[in-house]
C-alpha atoms as a PDB file:
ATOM      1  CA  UNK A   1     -43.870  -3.368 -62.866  1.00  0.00           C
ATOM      2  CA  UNK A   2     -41.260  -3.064 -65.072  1.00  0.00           C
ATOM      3  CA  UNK A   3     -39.275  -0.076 -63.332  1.00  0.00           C
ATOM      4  CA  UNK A   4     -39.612  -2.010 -60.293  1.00  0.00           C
ATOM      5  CA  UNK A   5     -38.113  -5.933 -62.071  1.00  0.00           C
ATOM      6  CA  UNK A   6     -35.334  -2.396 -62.844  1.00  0.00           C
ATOM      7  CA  UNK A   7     -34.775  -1.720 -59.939  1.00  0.00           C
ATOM      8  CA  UNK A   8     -35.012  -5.133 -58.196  1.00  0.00           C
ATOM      9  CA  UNK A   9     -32.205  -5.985 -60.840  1.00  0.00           C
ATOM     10  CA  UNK A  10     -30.185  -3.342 -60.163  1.00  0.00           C
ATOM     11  CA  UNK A  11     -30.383  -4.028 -56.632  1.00  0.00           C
ATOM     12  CA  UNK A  12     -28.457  -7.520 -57.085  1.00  0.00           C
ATOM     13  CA  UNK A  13     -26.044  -6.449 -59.430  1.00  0.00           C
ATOM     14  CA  UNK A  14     -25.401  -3.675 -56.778  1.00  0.00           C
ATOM     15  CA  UNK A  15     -25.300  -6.141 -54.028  1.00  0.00           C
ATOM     16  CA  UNK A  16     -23.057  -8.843 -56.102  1.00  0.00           C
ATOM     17  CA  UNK A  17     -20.689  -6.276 -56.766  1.00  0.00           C
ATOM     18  CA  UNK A  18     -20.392  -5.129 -53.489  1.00  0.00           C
ATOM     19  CA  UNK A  19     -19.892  -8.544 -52.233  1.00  0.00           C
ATOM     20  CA  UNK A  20     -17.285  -8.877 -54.692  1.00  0.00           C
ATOM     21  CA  UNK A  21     -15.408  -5.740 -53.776  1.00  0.00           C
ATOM     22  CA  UNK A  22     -15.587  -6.530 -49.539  1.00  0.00           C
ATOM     23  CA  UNK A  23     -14.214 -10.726 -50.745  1.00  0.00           C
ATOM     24  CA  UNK A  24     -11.602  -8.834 -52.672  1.00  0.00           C
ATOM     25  CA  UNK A  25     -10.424  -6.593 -49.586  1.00  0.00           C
ATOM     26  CA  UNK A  26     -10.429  -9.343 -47.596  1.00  0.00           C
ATOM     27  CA  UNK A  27      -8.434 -11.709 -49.457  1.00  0.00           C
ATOM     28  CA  UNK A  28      -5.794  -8.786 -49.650  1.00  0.00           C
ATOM     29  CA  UNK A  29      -5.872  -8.338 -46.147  1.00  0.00           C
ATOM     30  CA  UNK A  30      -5.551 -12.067 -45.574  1.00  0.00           C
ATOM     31  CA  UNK A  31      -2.491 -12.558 -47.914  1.00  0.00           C
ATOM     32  CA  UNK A  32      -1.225  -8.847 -46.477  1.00  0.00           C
ATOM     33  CA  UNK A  33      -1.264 -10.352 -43.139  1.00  0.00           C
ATOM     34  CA  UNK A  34       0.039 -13.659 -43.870  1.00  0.00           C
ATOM     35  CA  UNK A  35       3.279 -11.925 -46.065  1.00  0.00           C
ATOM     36  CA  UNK A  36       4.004  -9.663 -43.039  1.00  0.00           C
ATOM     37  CA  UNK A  37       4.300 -12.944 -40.630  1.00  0.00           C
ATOM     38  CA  UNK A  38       6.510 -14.569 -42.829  1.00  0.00           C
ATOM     39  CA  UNK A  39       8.715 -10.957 -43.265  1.00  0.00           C
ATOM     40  CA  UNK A  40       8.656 -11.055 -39.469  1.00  0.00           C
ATOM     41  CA  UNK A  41       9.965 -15.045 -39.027  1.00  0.00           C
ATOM     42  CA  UNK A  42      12.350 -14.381 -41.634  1.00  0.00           C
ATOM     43  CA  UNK A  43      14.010 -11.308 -39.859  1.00  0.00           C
ATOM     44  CA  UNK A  44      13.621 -13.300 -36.647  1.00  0.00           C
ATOM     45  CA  UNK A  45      15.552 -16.089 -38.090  1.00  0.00           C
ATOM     46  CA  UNK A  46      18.212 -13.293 -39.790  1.00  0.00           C
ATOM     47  CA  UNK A  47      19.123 -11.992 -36.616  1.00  0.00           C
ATOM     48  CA  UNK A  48      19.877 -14.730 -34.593  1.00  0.00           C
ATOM     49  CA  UNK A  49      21.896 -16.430 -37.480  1.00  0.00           C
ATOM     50  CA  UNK A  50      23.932 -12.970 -37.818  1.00  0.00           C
ATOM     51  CA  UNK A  51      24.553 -13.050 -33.471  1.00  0.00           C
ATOM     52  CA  UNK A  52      25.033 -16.715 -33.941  1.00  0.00           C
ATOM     53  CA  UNK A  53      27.987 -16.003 -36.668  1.00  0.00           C
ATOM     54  CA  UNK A  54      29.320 -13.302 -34.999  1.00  0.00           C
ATOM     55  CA  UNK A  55      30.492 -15.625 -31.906  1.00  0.00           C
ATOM     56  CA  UNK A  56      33.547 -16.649 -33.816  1.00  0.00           C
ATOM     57  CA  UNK A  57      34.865 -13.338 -34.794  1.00  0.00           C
ATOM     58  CA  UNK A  58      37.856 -12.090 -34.903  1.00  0.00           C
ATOM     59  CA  UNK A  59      39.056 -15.074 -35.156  1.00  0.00           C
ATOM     60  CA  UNK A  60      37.225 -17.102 -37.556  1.00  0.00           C
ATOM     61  CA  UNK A  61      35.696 -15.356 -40.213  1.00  0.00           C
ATOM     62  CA  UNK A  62      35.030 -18.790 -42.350  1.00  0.00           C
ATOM     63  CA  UNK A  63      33.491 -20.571 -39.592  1.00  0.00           C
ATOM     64  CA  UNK A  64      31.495 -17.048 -38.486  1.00  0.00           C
ATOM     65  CA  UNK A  65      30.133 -16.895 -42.159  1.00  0.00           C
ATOM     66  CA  UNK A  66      29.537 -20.919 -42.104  1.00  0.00           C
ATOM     67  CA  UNK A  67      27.586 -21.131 -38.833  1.00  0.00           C
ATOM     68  CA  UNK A  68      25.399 -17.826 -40.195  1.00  0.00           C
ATOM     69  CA  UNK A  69      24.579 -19.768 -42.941  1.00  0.00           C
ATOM     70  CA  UNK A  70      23.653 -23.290 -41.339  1.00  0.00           C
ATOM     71  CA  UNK A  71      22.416 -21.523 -38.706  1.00  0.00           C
ATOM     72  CA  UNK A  72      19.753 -19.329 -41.286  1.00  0.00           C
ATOM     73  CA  UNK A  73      19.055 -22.911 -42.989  1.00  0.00           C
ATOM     74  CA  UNK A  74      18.323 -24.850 -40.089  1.00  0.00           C
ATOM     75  CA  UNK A  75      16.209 -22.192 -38.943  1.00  0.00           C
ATOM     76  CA  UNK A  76      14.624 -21.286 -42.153  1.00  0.00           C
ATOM     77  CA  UNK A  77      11.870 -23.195 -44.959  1.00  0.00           C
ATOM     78  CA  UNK A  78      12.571 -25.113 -47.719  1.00  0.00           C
ATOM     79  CA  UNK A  79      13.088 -22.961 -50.692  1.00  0.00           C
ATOM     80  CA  UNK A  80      14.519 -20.120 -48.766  1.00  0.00           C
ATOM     81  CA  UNK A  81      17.727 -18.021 -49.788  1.00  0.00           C
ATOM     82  CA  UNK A  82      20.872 -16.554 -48.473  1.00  0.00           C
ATOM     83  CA  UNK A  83      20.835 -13.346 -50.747  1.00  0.00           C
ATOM     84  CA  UNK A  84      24.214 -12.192 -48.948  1.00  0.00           C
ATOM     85  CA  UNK A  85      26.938 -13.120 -46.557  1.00  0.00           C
ATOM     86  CA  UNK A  86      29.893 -10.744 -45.859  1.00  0.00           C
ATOM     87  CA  UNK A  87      32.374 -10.002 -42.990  1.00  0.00           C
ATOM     88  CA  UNK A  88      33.477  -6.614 -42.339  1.00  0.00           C
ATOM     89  CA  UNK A  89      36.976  -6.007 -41.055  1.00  0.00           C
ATOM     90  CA  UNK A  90      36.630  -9.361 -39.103  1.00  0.00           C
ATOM     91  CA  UNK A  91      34.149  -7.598 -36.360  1.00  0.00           C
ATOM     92  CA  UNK A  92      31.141  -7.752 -38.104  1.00  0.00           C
ATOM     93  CA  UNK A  93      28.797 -10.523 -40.028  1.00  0.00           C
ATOM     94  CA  UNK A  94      25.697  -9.299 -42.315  1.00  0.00           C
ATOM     95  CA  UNK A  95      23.384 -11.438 -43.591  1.00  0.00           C
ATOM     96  CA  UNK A  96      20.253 -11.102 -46.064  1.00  0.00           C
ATOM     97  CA  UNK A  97      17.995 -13.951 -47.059  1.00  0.00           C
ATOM     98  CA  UNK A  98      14.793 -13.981 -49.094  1.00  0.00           C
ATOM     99  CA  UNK A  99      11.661 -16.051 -49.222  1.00  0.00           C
ATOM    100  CA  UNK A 100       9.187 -16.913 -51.946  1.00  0.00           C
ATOM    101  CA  UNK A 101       5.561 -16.814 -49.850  1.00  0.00           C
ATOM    102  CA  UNK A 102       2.323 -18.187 -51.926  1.00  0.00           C
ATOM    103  CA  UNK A 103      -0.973 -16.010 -51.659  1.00  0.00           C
ATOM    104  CA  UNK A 104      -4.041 -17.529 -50.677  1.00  0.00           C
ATOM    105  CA  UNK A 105      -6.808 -15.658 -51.925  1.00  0.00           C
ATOM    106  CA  UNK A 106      -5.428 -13.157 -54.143  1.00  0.00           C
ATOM    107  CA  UNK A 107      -4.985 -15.832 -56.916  1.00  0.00           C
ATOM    108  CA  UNK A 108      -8.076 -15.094 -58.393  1.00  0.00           C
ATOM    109  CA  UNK A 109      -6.377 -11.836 -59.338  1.00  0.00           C
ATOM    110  CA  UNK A 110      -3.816 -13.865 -61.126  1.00  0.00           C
ATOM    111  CA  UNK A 111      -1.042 -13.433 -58.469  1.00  0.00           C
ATOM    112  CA  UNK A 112       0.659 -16.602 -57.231  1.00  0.00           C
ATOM    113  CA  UNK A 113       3.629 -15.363 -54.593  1.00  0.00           C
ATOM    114  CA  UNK A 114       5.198 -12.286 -53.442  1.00  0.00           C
ATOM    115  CA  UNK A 115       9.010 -12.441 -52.099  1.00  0.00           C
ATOM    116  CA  UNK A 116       9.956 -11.442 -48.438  1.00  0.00           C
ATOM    117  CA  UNK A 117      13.453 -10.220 -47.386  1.00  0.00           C
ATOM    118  CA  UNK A 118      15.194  -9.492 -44.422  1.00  0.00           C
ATOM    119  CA  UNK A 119      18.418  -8.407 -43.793  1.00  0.00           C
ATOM    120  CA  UNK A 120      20.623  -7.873 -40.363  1.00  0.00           C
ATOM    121  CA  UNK A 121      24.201  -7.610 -39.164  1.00  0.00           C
ATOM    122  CA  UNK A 122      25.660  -7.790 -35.540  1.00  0.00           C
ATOM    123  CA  UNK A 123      29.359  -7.534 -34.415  1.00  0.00           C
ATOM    124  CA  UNK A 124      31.503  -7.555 -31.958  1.00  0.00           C
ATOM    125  CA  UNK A 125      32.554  -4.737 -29.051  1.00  0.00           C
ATOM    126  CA  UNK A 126      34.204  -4.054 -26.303  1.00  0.00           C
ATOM    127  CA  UNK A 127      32.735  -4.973 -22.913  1.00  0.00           C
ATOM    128  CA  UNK A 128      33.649  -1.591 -20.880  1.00  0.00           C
ATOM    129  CA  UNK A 129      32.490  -2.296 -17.136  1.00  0.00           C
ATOM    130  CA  UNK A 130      31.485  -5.722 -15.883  1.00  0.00           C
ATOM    131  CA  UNK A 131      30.542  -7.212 -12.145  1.00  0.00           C
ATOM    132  CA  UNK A 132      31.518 -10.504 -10.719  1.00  0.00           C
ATOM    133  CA  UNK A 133      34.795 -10.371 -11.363  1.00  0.00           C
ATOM    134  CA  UNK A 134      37.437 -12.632  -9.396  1.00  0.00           C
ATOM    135  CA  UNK A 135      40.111 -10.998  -7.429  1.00  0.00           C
ATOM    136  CA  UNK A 136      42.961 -11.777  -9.462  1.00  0.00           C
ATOM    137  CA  UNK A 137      44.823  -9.347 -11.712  1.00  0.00           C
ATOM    138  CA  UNK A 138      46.379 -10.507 -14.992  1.00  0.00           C
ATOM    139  CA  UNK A 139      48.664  -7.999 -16.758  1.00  0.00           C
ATOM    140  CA  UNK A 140      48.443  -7.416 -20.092  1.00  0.00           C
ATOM    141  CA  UNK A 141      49.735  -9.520 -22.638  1.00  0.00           C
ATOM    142  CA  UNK A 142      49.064 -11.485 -25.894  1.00  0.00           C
ATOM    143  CA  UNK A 143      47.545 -14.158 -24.712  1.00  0.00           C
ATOM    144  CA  UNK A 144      46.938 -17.589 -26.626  1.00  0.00           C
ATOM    145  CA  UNK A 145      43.368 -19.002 -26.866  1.00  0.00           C
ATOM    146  CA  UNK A 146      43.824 -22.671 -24.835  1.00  0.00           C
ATOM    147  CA  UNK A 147      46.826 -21.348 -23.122  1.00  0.00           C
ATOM    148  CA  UNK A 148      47.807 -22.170 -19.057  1.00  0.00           C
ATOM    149  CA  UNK A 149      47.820 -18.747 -17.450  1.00  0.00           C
ATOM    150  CA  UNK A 150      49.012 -18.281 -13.820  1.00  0.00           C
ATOM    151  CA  UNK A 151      46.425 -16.188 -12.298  1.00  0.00           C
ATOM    152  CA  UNK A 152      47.486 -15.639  -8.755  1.00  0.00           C
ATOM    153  CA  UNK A 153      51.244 -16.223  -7.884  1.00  0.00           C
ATOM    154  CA  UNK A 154      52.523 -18.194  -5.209  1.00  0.00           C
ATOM    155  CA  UNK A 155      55.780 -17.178  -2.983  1.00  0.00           C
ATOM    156  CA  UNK A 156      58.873 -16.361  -4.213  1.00  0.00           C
ATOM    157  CA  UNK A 157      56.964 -14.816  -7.188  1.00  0.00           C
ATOM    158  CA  UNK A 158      55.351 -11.846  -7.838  1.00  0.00           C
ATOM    159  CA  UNK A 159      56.020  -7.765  -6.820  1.00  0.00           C
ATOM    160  CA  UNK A 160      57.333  -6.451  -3.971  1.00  0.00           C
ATOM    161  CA  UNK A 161      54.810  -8.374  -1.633  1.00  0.00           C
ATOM    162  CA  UNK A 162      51.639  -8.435  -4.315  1.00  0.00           C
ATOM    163  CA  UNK A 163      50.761 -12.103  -5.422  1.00  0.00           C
ATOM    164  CA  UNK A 164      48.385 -11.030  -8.493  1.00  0.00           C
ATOM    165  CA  UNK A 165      45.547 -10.848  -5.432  1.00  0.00           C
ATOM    166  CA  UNK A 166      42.892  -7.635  -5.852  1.00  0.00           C
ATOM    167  CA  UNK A 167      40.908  -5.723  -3.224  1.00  0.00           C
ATOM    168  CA  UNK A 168      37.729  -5.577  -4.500  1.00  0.00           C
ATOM    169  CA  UNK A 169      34.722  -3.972  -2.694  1.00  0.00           C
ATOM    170  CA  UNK A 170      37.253  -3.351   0.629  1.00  0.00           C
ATOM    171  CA  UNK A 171      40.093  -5.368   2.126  1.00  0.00           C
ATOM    172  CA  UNK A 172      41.062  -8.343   4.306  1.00  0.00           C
ATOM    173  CA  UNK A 173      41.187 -12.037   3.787  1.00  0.00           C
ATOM    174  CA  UNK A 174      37.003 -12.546   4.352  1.00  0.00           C
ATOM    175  CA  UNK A 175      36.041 -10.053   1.221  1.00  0.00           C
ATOM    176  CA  UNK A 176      38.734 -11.497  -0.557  1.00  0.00           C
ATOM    177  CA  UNK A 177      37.971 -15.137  -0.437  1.00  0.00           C
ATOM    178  CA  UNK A 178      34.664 -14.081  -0.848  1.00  0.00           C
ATOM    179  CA  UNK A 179      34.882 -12.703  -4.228  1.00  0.00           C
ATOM    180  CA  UNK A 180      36.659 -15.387  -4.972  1.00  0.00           C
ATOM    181  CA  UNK A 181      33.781 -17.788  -4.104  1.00  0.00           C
ATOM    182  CA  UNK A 182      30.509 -15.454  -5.685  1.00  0.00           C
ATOM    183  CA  UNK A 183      32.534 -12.616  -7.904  1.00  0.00           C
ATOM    184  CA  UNK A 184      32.415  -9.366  -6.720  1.00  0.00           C
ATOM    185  CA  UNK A 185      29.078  -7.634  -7.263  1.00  0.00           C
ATOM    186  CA  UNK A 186      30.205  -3.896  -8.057  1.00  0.00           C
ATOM    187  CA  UNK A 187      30.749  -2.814 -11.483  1.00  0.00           C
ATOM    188  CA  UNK A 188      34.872  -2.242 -12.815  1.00  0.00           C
ATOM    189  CA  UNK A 189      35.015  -0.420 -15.678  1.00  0.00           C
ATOM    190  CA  UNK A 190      38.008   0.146 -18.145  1.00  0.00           C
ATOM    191  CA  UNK A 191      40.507   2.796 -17.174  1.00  0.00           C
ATOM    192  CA  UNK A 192      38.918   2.138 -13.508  1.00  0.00           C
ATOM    193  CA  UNK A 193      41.839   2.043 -10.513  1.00  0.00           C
ATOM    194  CA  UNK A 194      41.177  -1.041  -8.007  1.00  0.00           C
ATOM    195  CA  UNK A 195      43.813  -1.687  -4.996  1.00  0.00           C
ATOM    196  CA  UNK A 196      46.087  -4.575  -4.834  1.00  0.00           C
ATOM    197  CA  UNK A 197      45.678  -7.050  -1.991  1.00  0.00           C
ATOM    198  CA  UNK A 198      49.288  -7.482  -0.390  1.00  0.00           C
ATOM    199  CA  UNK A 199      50.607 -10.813   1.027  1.00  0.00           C
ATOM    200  CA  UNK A 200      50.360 -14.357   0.094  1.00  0.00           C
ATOM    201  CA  UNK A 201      46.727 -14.994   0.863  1.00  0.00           C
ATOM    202  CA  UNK A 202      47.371 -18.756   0.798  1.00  0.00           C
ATOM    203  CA  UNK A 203      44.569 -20.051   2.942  1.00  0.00           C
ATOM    204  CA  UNK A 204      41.513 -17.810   1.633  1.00  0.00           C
ATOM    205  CA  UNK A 205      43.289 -18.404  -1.437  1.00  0.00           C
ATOM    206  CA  UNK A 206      43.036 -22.060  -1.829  1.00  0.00           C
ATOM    207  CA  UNK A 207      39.792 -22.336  -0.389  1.00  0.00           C
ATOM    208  CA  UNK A 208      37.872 -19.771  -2.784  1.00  0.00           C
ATOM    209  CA  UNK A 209      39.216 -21.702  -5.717  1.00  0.00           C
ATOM    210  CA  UNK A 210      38.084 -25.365  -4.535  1.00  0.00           C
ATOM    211  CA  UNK A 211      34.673 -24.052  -3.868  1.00  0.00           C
ATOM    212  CA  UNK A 212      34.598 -23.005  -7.665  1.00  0.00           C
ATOM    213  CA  UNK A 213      35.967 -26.092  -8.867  1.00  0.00           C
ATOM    214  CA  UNK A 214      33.325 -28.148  -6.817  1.00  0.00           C
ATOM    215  CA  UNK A 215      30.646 -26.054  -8.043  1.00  0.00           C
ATOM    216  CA  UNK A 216      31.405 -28.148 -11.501  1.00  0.00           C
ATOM    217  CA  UNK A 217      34.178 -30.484 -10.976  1.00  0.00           C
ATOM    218  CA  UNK A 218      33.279 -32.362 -13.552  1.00  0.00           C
ATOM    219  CA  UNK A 219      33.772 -29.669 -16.270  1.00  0.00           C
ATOM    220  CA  UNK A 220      36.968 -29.658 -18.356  1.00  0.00           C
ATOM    221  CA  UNK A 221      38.105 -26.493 -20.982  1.00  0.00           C
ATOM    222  CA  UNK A 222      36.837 -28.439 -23.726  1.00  0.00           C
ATOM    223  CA  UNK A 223      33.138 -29.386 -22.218  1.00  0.00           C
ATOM    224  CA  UNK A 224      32.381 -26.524 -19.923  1.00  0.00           C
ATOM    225  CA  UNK A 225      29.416 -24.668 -20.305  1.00  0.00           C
ATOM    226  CA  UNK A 226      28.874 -20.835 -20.543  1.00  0.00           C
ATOM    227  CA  UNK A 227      27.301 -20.737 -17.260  1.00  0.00           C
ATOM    228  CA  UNK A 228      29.631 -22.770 -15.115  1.00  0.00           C
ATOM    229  CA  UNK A 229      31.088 -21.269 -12.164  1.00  0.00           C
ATOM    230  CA  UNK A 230      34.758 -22.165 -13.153  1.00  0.00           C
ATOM    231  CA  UNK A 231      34.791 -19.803 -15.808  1.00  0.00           C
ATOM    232  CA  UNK A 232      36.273 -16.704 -14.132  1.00  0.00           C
ATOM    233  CA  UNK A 233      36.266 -13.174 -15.512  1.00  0.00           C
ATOM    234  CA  UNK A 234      39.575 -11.763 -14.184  1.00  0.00           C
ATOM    235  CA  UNK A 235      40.752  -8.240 -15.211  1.00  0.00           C
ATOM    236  CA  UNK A 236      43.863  -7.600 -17.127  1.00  0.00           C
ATOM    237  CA  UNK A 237      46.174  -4.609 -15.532  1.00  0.00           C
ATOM    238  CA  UNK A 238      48.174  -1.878 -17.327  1.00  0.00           C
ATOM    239  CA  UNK A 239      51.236  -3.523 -14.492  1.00  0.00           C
ATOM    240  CA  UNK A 240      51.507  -5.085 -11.239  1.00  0.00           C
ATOM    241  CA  UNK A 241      54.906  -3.419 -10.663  1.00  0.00           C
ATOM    242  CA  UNK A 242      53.793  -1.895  -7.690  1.00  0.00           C
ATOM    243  CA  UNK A 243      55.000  -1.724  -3.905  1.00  0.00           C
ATOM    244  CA  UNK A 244      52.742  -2.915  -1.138  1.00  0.00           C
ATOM    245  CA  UNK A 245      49.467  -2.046  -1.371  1.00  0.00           C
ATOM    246  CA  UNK A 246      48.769   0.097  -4.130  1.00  0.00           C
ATOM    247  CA  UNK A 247      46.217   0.884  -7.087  1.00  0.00           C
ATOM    248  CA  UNK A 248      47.212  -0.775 -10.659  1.00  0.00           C
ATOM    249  CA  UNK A 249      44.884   0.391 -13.522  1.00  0.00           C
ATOM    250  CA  UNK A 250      42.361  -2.037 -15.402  1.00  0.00           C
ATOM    251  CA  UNK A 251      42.784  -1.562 -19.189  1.00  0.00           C
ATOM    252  CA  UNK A 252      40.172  -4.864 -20.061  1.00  0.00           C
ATOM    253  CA  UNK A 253      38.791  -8.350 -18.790  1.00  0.00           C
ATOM    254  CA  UNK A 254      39.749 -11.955 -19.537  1.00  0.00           C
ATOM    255  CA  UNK A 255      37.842 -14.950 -18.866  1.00  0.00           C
ATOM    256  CA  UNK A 256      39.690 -17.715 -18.189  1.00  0.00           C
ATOM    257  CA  UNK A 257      38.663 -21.692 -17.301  1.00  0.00           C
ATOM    258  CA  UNK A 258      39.850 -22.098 -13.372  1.00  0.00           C
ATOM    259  CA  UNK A 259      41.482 -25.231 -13.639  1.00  0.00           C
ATOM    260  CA  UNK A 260      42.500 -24.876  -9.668  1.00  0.00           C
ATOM    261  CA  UNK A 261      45.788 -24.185  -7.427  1.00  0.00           C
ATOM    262  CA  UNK A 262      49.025 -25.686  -7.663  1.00  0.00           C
ATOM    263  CA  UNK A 263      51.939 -26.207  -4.968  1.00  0.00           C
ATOM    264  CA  UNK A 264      50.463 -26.034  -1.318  1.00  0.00           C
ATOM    265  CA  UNK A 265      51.401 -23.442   1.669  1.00  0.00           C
ATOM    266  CA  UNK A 266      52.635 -20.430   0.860  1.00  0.00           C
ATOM    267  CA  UNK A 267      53.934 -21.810  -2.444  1.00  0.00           C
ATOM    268  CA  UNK A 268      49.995 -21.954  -3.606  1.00  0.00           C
ATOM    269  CA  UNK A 269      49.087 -20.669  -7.235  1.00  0.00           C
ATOM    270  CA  UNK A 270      46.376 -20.782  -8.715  1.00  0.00           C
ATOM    271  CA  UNK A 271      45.876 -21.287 -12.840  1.00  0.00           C
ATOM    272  CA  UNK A 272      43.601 -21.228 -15.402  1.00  0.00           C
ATOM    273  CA  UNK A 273      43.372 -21.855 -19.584  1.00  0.00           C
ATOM    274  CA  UNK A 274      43.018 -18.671 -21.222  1.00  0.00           C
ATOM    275  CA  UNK A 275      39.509 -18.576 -23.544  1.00  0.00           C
ATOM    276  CA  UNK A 276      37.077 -16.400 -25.595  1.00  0.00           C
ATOM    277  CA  UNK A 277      33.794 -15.306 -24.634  1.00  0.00           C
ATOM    278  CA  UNK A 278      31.596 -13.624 -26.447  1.00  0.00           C
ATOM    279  CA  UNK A 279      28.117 -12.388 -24.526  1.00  0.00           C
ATOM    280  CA  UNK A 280      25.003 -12.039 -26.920  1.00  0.00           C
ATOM    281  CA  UNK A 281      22.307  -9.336 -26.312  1.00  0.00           C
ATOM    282  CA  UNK A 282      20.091 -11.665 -24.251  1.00  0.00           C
ATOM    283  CA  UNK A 283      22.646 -12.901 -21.752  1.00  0.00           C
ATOM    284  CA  UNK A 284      23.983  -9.570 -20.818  1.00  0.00           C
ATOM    285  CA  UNK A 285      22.082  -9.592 -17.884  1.00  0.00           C
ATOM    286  CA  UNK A 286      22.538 -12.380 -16.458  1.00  0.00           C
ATOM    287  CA  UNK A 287      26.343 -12.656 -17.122  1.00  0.00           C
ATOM    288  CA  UNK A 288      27.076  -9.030 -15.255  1.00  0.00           C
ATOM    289  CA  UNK A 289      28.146  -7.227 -18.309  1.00  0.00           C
ATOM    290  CA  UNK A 290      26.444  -4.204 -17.957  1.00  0.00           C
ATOM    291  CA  UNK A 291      28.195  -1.915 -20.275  1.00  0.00           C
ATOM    292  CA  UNK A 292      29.651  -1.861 -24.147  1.00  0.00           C
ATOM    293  CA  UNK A 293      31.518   0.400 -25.866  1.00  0.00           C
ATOM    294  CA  UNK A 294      30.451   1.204 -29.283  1.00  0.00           C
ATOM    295  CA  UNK A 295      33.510  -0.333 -31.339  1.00  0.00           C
ATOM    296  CA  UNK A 296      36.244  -2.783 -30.645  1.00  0.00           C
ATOM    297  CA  UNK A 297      38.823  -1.161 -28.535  1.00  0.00           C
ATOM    298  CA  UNK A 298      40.765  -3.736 -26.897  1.00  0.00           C
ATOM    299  CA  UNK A 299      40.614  -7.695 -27.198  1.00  0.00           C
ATOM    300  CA  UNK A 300      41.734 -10.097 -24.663  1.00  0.00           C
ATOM    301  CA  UNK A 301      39.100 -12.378 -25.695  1.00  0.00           C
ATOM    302  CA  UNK A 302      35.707 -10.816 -23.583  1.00  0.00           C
ATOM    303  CA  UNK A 303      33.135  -9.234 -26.499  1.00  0.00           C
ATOM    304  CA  UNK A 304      30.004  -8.414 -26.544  1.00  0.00           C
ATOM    305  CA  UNK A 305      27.633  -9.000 -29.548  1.00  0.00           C
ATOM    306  CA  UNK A 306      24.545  -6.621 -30.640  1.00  0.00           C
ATOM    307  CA  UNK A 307      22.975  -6.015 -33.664  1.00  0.00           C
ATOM    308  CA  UNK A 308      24.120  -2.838 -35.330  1.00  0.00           C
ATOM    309  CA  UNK A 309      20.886  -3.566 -37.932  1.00  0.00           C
ATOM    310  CA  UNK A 310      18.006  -5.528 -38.367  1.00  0.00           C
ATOM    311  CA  UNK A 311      15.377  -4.502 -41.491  1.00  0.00           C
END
């Protein structure tokens, strides 16, 4: 009998300690789990302030760095820290932030909290090849953010019979007022050559443009939205020095806010306020930017944003 009150003893101890061990494994997995959801929120939240920041380069480096950082705190707990903020050449924002996350079970070990951190930076590139473009060709220039641009000449102006109007996709007055109404849907690429489309093109002209201003008539360069249809991605040529119809070279893309035509008849132009845009990962999609190069090549104002790293 007494081996056996042993063994029955034994038995408990066994069992206790066992139960001990498997309550111990899974707190640990429990206060595992729960740090790597907070790691994951917290790189979440570190990557879209860094793409949020990045909109204002590389202009803006102090606002860039201050919208990162409201944009991490708004978006962040209480208690949580911005480790690092730095901008690189005025093309890049990185961002680290840290976070002090409490354990649940693992307190009977004597362990309170384990820190988190994240860390990402995005910048800015060049978009290389876009679709929906308008049929209008700027040339290059330095333009001036807010600026009155004429997009598409009237008579008496322009080269040799070219207006600033594009053949995009083929020629004649139907395609062309059509691309002026929906964007073209190919893909132009830097370095691409497009054909000029000679002659005044004052009807199709003037009637392309008020459809886009209708679409949002409402909108003005300080309230429009990203998605409005009077924001018009136009691209810039190497010249427009060119007789007749002829191929000009694209060398980047604009956007500009269509503010509408001016004059009447054959006089017609049509103008628009110069402005930046810069296209985050998620929108590229949708806003026909379908390529990027890998650095920051030209800049009249069109970017694209990715993240460049995110750990």
């Amino acid at each position: 009998m007494q081996i056996l009150r042993e063994q029955k003893g034994g038995i408990t101890v066994l069992v206790a300690l066992t139960f001990t061990i498997v309550m111990g494994l899974g707190a640990v997995a429990v206060d595992i789990g729960n740090l790597y959801l907070h790691k994951t929120r917290l790189q979440n939240m570190a990557d879209a302030a860094a793409l949020a920041g990045v909109q204002e380069l590389p202009d803006n480096g102090d606002k860039a760095a201050q919208i990162a950082r409201n944009y991490a705190m708004l978006n962040g707990k209480s208690g949580d820290m911005i480790t690092d903020l730095t901008i690189l050449q005025n093309v890049q924002i990185g961002i680290s932030v840290k976070r002090s996350v409490p354990y649940f079970f693992a307190k009977i070990f004597g362990l309170s909290s384990q820190d988190v951190s994240a860390s990402s930076a995005a910048r800015i590139v060049t978009v290389s090849a876009a679709s929906g473009i308008v049929p209008f060709g700027v040339v290059k220039q330095n333009f001036v953010y807010g600026e009155r641009y004429i997009l598409k000449y009237g008579g008496g102006s322009g080269y040799d019979g070219n207006f600033a109007a594009l053949a995009l996709g083929g020629s004649g007055s139907p395609v062309y007022q059509n691309n002026i109404k929906y964007g073209y849907s190919g893909s132009i690429k830097i370095g691409d050559w497009i054909s000029t489309e000679p002659g005044n093109m004052s009807g199709p002209t003037g009637e392309g443009v008020s459809y886009r201003v209708s679409e949002d008539y409402t909108a003005t360069f300080e309230t429009v939205h990203k998605d409005s249809a009077r924001i018009v991605i136009v691209p810039i040529l190497d010249t427009l020095e060119v007789n007749g119809r002829s191929d000009v070279q694209v060398v980047g893309f604009a956007g500009f806010f269509l503010e509408g035509v001016g004059s009447s008849g054959n006089d017609n132009f049509v103008y628009g306020r110069f402005m930046k845009l810069v296209i985050p990962p998620a929108d590229y999609q949708t806003s026909g930017f379908s390529e990027l190069a890998d650095t920051l090549t030209s800049t009249y104002g069109v970017y694209g944003a990715r993240l460049v790293s995110s750990e």
